[in-house]
Protein backbone atom coordinates (compact mmCIF):
# COMPACT_ATOMS: atom_id res chain seq x y z
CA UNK A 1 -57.92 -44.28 154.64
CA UNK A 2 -55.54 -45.72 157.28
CA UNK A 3 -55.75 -45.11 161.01
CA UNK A 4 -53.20 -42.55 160.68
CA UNK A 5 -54.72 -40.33 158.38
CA UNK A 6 -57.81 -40.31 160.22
CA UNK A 7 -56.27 -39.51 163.47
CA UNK A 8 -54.42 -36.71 161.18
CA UNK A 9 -58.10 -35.06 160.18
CA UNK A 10 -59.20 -35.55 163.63
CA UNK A 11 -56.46 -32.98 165.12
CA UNK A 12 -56.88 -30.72 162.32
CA UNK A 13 -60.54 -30.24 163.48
CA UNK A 14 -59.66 -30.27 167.65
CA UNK A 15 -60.17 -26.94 168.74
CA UNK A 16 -57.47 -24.88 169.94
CA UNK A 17 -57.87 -25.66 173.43
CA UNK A 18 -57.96 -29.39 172.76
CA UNK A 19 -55.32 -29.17 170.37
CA UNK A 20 -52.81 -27.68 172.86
CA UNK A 21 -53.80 -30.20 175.45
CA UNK A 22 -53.24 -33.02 173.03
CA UNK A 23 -49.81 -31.59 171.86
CA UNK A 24 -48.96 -31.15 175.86
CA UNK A 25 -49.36 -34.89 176.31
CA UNK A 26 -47.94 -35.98 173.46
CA UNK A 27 -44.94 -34.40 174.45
CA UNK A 28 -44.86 -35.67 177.60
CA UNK A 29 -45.95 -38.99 176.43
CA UNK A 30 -42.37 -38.86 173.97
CA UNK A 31 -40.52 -37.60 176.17
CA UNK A 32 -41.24 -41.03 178.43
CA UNK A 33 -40.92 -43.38 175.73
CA UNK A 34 -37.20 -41.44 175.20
CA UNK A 35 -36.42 -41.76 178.76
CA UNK A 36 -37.47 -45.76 179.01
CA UNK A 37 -35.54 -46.14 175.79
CA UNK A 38 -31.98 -44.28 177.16
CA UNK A 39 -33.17 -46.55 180.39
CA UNK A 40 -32.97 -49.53 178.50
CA UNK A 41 -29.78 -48.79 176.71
CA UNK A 42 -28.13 -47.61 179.31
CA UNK A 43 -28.86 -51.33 181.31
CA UNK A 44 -28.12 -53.53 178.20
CA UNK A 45 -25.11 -51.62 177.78
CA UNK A 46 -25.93 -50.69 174.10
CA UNK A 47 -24.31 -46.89 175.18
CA UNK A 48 -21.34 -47.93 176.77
CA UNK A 49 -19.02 -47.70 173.59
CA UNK A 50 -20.23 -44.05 173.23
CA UNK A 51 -19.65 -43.34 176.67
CA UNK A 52 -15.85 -45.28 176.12
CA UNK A 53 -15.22 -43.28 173.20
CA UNK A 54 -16.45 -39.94 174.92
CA UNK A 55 -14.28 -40.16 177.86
CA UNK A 56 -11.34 -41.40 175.45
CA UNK A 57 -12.06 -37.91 173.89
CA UNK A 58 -12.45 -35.78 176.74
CA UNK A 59 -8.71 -37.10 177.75
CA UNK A 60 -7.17 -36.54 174.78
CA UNK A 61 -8.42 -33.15 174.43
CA UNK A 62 -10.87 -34.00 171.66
CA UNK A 63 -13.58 -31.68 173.29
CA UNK A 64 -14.58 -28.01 173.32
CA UNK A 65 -16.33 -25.75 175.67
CA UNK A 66 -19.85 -23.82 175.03
């Protein structure tokens, strides 16, 4: 059984309490790794041809409003 599917079981017996708190910081524990990540591609420039083409986009009208 790999280390994944034992961590699987594991959750599937945390009780509810537990399991909320684990889902809590798992989120926040993503939602860190996603920020670092933009981070990162933001400073290596890996985003700046989306950001060129977005602003081409938003001048040329290809945009709409929500």
């Amino acid at each position: 059984m790999s280390t994944l599917m034992k961590i699987e079981e594991e959750i599937k017996k945390l009780p509810e309490k537990d399991y909320i708190a684990l889902r809590a910081w798992f989120l926040d524990y993503e939602s860190k790794k996603w920020d670092a990540q933009i981070e990162k591609d933001g400073q290596n420039g890996t985003l700046d041809d989306l950001a060129t083409q977005a602003i081409m986009d938003f001048k040329s009208g290809k945009y709409r409003s929500v």
